[in-house]
C-alpha atoms as a PDB file:
ATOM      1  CA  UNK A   1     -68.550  17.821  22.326  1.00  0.00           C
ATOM      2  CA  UNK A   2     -68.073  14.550  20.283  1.00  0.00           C
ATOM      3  CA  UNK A   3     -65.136  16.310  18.504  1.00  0.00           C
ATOM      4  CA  UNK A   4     -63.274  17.430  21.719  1.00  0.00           C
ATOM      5  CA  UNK A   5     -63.547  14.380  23.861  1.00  0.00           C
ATOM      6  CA  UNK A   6     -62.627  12.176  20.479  1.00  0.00           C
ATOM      7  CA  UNK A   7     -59.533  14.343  19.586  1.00  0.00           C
ATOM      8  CA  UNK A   8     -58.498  13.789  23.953  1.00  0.00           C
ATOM      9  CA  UNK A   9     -59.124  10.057  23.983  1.00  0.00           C
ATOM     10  CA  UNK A  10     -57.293   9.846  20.601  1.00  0.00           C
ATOM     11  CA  UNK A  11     -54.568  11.488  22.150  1.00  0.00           C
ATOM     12  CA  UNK A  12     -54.550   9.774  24.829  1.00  0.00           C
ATOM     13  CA  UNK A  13     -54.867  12.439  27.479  1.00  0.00           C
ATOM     14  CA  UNK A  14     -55.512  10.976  30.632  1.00  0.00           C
ATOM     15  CA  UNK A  15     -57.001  14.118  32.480  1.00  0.00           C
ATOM     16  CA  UNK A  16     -58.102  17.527  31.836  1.00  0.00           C
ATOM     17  CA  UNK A  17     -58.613  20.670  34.138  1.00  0.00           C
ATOM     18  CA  UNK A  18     -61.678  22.107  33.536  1.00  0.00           C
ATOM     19  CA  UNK A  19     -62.212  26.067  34.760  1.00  0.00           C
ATOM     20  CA  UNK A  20     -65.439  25.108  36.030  1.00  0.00           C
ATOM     21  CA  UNK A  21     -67.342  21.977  35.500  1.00  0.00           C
ATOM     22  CA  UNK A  22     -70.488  21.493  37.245  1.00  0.00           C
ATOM     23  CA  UNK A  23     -72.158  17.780  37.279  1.00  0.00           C
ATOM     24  CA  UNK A  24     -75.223  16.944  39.803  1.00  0.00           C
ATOM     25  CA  UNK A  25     -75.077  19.675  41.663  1.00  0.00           C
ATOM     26  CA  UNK A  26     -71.428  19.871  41.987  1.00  0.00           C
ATOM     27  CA  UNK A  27     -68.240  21.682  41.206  1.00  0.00           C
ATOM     28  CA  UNK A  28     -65.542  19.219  39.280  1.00  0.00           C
ATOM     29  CA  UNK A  29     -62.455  20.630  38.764  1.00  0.00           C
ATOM     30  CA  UNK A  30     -60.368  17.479  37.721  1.00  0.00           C
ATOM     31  CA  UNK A  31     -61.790  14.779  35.325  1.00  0.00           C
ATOM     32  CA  UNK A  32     -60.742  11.811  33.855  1.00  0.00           C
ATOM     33  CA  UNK A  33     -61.462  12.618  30.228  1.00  0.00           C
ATOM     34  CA  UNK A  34     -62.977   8.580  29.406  1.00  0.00           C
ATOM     35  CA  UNK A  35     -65.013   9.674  32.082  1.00  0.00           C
ATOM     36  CA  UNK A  36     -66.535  12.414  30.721  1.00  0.00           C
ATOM     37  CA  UNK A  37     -66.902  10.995  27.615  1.00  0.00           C
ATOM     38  CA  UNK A  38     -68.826   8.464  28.997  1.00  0.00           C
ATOM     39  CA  UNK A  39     -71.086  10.704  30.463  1.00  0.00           C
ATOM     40  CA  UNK A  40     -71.588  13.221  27.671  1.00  0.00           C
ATOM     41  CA  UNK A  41     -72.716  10.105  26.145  1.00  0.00           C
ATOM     42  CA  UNK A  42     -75.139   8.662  28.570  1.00  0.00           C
ATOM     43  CA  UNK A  43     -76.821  12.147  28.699  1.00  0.00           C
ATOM     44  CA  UNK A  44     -76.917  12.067  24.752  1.00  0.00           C
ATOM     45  CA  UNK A  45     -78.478   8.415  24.355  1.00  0.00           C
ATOM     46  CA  UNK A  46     -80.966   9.245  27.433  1.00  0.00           C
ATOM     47  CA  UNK A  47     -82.045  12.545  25.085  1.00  0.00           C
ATOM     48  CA  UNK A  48     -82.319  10.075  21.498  1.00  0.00           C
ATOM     49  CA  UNK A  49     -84.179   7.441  23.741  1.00  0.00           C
ATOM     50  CA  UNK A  50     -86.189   9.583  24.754  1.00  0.00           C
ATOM     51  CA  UNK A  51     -87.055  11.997  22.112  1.00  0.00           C
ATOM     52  CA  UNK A  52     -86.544  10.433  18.949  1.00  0.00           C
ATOM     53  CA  UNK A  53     -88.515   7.897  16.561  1.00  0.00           C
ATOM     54  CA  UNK A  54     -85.971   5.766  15.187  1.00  0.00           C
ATOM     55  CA  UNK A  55     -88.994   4.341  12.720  1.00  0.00           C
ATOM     56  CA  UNK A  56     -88.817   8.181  11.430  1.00  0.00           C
ATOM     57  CA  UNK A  57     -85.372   9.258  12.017  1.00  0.00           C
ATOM     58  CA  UNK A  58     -82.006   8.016  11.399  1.00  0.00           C
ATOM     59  CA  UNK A  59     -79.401   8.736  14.307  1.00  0.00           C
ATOM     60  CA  UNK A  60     -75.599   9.537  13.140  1.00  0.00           C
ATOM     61  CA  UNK A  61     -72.958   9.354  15.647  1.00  0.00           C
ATOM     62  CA  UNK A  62     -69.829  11.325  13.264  1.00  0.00           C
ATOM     63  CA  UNK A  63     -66.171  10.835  13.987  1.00  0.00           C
ATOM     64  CA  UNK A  64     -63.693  12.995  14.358  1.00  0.00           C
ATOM     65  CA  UNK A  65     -62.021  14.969  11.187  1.00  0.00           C
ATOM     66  CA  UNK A  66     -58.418  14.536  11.022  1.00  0.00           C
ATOM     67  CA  UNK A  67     -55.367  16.572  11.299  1.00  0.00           C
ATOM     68  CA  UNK A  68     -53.010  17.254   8.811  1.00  0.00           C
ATOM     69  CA  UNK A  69     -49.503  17.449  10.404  1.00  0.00           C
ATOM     70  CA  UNK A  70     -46.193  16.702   9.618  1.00  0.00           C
ATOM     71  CA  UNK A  71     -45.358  15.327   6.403  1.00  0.00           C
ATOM     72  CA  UNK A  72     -49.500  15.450   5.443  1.00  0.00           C
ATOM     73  CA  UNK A  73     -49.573  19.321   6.783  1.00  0.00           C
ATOM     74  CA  UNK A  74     -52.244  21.014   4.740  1.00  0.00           C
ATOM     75  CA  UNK A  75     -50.839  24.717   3.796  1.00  0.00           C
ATOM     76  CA  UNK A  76     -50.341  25.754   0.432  1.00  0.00           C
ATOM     77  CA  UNK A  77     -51.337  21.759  -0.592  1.00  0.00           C
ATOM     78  CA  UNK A  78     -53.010  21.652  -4.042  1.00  0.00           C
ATOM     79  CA  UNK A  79     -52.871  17.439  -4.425  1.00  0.00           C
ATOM     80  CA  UNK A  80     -54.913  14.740  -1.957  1.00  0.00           C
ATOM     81  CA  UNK A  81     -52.999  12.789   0.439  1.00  0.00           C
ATOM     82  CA  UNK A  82     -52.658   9.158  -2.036  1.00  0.00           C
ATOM     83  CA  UNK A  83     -51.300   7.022   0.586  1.00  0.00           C
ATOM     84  CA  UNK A  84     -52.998   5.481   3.852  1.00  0.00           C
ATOM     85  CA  UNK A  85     -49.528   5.195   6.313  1.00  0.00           C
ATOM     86  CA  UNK A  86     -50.715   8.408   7.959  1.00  0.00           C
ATOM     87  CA  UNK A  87     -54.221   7.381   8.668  1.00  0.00           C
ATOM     88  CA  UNK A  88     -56.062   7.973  11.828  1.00  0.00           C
ATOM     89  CA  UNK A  89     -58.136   5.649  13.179  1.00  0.00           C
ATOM     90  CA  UNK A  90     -60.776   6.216  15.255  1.00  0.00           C
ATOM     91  CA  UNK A  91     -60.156   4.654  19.277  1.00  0.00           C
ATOM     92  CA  UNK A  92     -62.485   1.601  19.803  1.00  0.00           C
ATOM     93  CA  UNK A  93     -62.800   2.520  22.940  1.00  0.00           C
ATOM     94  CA  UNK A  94     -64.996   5.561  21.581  1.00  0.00           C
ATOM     95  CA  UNK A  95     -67.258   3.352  19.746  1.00  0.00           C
ATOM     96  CA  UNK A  96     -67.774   0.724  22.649  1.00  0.00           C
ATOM     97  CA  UNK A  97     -68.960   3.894  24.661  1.00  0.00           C
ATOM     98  CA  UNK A  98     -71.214   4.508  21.941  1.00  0.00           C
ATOM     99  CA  UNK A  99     -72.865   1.140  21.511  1.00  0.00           C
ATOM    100  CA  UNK A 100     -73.020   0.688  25.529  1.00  0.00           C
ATOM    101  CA  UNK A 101     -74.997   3.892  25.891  1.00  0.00           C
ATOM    102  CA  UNK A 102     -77.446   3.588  22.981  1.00  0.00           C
ATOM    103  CA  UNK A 103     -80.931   1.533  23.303  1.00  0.00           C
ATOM    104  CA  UNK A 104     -81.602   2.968  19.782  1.00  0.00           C
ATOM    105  CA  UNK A 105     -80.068   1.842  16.797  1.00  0.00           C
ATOM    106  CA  UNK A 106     -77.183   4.712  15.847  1.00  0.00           C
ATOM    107  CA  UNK A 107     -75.109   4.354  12.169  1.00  0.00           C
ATOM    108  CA  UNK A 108     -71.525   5.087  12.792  1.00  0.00           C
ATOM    109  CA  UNK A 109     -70.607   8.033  10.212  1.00  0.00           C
ATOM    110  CA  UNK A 110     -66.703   7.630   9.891  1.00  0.00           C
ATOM    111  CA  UNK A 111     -65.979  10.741   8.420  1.00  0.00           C
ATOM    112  CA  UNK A 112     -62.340  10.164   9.757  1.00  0.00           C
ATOM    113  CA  UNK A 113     -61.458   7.542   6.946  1.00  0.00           C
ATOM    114  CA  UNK A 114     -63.441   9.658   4.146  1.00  0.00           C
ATOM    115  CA  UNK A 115     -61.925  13.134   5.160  1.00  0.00           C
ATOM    116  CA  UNK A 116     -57.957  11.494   5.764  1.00  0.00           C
ATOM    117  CA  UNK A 117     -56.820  12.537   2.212  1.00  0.00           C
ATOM    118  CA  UNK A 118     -58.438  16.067   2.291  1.00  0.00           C
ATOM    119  CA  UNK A 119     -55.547  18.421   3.219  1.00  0.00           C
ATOM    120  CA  UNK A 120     -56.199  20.353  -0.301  1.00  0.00           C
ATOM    121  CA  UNK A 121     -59.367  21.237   0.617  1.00  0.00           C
ATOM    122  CA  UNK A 122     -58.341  23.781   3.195  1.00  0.00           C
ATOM    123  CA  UNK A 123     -58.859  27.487   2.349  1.00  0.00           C
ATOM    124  CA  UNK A 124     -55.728  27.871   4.244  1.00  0.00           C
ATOM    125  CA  UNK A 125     -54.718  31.103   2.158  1.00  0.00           C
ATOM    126  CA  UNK A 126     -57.811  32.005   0.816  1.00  0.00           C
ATOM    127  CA  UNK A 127     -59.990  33.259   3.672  1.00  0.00           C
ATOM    128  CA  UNK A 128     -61.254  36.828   4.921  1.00  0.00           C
ATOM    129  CA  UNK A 129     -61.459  38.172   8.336  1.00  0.00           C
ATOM    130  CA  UNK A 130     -63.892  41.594   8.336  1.00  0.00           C
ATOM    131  CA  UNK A 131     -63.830  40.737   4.752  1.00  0.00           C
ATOM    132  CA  UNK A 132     -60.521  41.722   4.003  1.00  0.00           C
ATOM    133  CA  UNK A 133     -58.372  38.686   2.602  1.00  0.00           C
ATOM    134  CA  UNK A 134     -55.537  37.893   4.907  1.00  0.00           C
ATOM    135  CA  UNK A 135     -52.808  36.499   2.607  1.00  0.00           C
ATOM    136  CA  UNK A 136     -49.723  38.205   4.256  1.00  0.00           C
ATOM    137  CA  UNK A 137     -50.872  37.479   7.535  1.00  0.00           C
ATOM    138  CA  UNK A 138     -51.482  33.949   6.743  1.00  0.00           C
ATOM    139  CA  UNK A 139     -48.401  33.319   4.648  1.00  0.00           C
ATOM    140  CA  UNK A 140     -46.465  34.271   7.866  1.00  0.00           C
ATOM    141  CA  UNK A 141     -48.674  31.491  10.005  1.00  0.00           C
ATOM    142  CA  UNK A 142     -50.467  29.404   7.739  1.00  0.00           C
ATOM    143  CA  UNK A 143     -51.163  26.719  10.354  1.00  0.00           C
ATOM    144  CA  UNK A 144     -53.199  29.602  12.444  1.00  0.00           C
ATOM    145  CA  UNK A 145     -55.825  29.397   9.291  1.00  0.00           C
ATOM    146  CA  UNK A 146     -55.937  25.455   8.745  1.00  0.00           C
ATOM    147  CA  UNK A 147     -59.218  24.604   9.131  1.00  0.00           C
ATOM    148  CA  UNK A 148     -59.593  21.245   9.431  1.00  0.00           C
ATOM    149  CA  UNK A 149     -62.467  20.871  11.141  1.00  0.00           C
ATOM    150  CA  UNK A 150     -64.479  22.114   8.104  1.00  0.00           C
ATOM    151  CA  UNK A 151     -62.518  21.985   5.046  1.00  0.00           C
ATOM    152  CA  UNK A 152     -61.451  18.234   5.082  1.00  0.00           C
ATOM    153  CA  UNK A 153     -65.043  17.107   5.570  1.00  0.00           C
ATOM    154  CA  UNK A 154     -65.302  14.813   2.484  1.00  0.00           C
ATOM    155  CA  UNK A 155     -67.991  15.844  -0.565  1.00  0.00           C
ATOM    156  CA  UNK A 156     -69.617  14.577  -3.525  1.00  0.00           C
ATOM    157  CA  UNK A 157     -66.691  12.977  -4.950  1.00  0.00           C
ATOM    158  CA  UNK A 158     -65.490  11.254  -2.319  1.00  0.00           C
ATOM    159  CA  UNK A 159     -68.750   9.516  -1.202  1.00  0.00           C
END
């Protein structure tokens, strides 16, 4: 949830039209997404409040990963991005939700700035599907197989 309400505020959609969306009892069809954010994350700090021991547990709130368009698109990239004019910063308006919400100390994991310069760590042409490698298929639509939910996420070398 965290990555899909990030990647709408970030975006700066307004509203969203949810199929079915059912809140206290009640059918929402139309929702301002800072909204539901903001509840998603009141019902998430309510659950760490209430069921974790901070003196035993560290709590991680992760940004978003980024995406790799444009110039920085990912396919067929074998080099890091090297410069920082197509960085993504995560919206402070995300992390004031956070720190209203939480009673319980939470370390901010910006994955966002570690994972930025990542595009060459997508499989992009390299994966299976029924374990038969796809490269025609994917050479035709590379960006279907960009995966940069999981393949930017930053490793050993970049920590």
């Amino acid at each position: 949830m965290n990555e899909y309400f990030s990647r709408r505020l970030s975006n700066r959609s307004r509203s969203f039209r949810w199929d079915l969306f059912q809140y206290d009892g009640k059918t929402v069809e139309n929702m301002e997404i800072e909204l539901a954010f903001d509840m998603a994350m009141n019902t998430w700090a309510r659950w760490v409040d209430q069921n974790v021991d901070v003196t035993k547990t560290r709590v991680l709130f992760r940004s978003i990963s980024p995406e790799h368009r444009g110039k920085h698109w990912c396919c067929n990239k074998t080099q890091p991005i090297l410069d920082d004019s197509n960085e993504t910063i995560f919206p402070g308006k995300i992390i004031k939700v956070v720190e209203r919400t939480m009673q319980r100390p939470v370390t901010y994991l910006n994955i966002t700035k570690l994972s930025q310069h990542g595009r060459d760590a997508h499989p992009a042409v390299y994966g299976t599907k029924e374990w038969k490698q796809l490269l025609a298929l994917q050479n035709r639509k590379p960006e279907t197989y960009a995966d940069c939910s999981h393949w930017c996420l930053p490793g050993l070398l970049d920590t």
